[in-house]
C-alpha atoms as a PDB file:
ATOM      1  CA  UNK A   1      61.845 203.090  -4.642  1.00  0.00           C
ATOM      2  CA  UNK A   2      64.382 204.021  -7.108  1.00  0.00           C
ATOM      3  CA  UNK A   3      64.698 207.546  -8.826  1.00  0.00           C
ATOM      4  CA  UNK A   4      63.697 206.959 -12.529  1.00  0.00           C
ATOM      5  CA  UNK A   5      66.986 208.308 -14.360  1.00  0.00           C
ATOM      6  CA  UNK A   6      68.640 205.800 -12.065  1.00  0.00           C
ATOM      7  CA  UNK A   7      66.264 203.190 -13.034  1.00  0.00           C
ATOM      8  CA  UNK A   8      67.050 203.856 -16.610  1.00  0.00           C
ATOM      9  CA  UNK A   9      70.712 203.955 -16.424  1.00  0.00           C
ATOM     10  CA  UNK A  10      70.048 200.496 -14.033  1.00  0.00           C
ATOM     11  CA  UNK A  11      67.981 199.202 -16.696  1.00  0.00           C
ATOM     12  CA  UNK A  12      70.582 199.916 -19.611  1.00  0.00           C
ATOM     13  CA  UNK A  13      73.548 198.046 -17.541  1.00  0.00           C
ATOM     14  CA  UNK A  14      71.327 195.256 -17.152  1.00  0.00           C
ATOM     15  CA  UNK A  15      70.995 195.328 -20.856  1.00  0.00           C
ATOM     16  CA  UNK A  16      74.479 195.732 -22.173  1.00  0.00           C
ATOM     17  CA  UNK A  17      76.796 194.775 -19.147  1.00  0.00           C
ATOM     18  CA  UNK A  18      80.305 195.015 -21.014  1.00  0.00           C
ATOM     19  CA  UNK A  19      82.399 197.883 -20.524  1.00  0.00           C
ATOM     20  CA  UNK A  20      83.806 197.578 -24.589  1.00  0.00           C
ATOM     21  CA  UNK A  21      80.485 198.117 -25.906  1.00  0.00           C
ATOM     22  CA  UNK A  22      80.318 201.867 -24.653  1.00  0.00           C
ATOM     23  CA  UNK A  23      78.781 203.901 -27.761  1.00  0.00           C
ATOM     24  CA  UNK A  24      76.037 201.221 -27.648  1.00  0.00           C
ATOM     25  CA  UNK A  25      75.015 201.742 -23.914  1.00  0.00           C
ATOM     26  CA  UNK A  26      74.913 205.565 -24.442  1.00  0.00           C
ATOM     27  CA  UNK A  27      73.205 205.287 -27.685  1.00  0.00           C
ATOM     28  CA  UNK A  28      70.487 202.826 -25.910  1.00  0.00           C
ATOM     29  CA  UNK A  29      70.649 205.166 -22.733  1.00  0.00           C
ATOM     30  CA  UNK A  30      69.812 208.709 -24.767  1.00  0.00           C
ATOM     31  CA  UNK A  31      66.668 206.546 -26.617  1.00  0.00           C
ATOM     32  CA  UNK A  32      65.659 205.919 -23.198  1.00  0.00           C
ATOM     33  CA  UNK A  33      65.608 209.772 -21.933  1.00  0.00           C
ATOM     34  CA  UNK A  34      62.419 210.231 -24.035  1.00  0.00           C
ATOM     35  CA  UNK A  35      60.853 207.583 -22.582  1.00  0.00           C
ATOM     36  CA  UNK A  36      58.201 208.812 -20.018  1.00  0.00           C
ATOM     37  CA  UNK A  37      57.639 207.687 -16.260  1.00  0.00           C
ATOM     38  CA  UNK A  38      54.386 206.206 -16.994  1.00  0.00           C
ATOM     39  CA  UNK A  39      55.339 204.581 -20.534  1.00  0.00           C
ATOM     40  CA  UNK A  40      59.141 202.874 -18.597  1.00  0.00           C
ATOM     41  CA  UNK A  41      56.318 201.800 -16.141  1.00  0.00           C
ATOM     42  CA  UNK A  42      54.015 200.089 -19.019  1.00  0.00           C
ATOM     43  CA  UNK A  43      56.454 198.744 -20.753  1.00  0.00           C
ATOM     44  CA  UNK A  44      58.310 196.814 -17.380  1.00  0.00           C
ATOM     45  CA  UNK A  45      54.973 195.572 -16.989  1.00  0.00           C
ATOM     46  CA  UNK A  46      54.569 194.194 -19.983  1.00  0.00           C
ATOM     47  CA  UNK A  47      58.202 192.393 -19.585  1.00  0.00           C
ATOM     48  CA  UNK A  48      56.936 190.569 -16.563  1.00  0.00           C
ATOM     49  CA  UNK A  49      56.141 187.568 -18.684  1.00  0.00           C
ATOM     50  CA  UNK A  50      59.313 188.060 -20.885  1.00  0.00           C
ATOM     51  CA  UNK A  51      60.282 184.064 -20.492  1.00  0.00           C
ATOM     52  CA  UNK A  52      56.645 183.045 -21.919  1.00  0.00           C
ATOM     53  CA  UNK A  53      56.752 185.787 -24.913  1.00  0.00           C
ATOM     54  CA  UNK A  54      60.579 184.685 -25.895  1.00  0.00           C
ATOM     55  CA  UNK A  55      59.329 181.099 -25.759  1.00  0.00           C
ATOM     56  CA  UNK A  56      56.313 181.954 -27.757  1.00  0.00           C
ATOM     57  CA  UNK A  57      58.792 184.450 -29.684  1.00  0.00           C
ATOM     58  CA  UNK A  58      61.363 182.072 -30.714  1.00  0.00           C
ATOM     59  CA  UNK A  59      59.526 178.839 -30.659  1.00  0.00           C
ATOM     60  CA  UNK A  60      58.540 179.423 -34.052  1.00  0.00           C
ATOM     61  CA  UNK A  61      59.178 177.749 -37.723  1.00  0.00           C
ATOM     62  CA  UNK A  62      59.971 180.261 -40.240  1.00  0.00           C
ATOM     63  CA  UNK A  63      57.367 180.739 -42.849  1.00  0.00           C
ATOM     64  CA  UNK A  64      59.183 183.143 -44.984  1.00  0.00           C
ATOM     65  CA  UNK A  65      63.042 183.848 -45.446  1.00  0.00           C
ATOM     66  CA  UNK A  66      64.207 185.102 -41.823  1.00  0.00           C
ATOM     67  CA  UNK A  67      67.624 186.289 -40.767  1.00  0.00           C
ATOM     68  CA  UNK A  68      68.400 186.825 -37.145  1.00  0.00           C
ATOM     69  CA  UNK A  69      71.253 189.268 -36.372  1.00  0.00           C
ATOM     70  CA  UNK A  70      72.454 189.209 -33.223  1.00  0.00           C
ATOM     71  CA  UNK A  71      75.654 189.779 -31.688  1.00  0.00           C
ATOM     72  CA  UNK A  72      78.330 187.494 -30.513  1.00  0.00           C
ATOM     73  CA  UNK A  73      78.207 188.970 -26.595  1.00  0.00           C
ATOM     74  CA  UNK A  74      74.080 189.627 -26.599  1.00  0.00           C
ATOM     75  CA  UNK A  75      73.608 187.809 -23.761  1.00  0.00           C
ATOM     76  CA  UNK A  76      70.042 188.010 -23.218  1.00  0.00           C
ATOM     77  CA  UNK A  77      69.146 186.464 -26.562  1.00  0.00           C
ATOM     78  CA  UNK A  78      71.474 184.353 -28.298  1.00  0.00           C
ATOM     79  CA  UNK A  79      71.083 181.539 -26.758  1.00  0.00           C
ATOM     80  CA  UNK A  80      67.194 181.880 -27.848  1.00  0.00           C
ATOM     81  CA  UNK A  81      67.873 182.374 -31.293  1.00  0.00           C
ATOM     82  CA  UNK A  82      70.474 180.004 -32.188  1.00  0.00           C
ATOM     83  CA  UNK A  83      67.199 177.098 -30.344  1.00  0.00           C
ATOM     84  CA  UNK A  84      65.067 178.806 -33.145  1.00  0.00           C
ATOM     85  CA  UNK A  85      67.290 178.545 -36.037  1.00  0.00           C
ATOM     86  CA  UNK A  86      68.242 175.057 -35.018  1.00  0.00           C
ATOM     87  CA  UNK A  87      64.627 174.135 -34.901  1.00  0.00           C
ATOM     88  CA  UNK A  88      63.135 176.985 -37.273  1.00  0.00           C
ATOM     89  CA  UNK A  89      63.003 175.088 -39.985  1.00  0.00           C
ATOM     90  CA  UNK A  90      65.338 175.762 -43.706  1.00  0.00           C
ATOM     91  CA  UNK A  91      64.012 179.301 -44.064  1.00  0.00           C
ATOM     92  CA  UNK A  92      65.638 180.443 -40.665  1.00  0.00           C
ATOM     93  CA  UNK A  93      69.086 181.692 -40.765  1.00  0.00           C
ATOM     94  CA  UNK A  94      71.441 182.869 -37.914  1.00  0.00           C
ATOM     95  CA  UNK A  95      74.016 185.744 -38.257  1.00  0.00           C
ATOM     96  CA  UNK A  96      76.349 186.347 -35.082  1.00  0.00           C
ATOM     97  CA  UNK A  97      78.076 189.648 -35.561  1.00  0.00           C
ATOM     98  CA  UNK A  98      81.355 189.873 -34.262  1.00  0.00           C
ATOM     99  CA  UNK A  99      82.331 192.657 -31.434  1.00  0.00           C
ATOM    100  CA  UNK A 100      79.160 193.471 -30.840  1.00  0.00           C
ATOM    101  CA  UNK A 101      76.317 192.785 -28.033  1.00  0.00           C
ATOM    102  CA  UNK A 102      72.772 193.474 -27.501  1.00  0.00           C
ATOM    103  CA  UNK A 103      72.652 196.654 -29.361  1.00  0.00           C
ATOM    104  CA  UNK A 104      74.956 195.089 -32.794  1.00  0.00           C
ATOM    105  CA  UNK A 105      73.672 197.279 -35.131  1.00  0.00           C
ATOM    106  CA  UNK A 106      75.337 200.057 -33.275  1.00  0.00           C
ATOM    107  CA  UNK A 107      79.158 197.781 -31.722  1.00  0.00           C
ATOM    108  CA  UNK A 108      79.900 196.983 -35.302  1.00  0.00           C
ATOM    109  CA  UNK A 109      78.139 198.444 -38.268  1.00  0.00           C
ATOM    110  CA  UNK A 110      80.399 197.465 -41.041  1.00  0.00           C
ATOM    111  CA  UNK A 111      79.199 193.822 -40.147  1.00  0.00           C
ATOM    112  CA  UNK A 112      75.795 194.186 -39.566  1.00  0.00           C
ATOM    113  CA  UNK A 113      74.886 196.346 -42.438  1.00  0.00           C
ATOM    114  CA  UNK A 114      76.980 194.045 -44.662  1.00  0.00           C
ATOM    115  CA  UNK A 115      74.596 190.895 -43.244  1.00  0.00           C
ATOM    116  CA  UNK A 116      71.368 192.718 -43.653  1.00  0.00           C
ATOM    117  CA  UNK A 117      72.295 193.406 -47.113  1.00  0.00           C
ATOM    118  CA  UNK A 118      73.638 189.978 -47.977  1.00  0.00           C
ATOM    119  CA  UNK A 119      70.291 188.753 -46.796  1.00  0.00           C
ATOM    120  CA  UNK A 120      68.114 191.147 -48.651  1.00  0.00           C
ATOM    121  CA  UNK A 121      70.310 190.187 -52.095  1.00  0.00           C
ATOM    122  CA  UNK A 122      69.236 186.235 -51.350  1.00  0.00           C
ATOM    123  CA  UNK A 123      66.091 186.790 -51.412  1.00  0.00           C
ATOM    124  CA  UNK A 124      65.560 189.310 -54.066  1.00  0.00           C
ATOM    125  CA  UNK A 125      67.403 187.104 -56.158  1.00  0.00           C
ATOM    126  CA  UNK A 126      65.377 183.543 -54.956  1.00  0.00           C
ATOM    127  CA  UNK A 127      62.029 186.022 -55.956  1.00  0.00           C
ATOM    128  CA  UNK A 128      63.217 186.029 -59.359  1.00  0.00           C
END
């Protein structure tokens, strides 16, 4: 029996483990202060299966244009993601962002929001 702040705080270590990526661990650590007892409680319940839902997840063939952004340190899923893109099919597309982790939208911005972008502008222009 933990105390749940230190959960949490437990929780967001587990999640993004490296020391550089700072600003990302407090930013995923303040989300997590609204979270409520009994929702932390639902939702680790609902990770139990995690392995079976990434399978499901990421076992996939893209029907539409799909980016993934991940980062290049994101531990807990980029080794999923670069098996879906490999086997997602021509409409699946991988972006690693550089310095970054789990949280990569938040470790380097410049980057990510340039990717997002470039992938919105491909397929705008292939809808033409």
């Amino acid at each position: 029996f933990l105390p749940f702040k230190l959960l949490k705080k437990s929780f967001t270590f587990f999640l993004v483990p490296q020391r550089r990526y700072q600003d990302s661990k407090r930013v995923f650590y303040k989300s997590g202060e609204r979270v409520s007892y009994d929702s932390f409680v639902n939702w680790i319940r609902l990770n139990r299966g995690i392995s079976k839902r990434l399978k499901q997840l990421f076992d996939t063939t893209a029907t539409i244009p799909t980016v993934y952004l991940t980062g290049e340190d994101d531990w807990l899923f980029l080794n999923h993601i670069k098996r879906t893109v490999r086997y997602g099919g021509e409409l699946a597309t991988l972006v690693i962002i550089p310095k970054s982790g789990h949280v990569c939208n938040v470790d380097n911005k410049v980057d990510f929001n340039a990717a997002a972008i470039d992938f919105m502008k491909s397929i705008s222009t292939q809808a033409e």
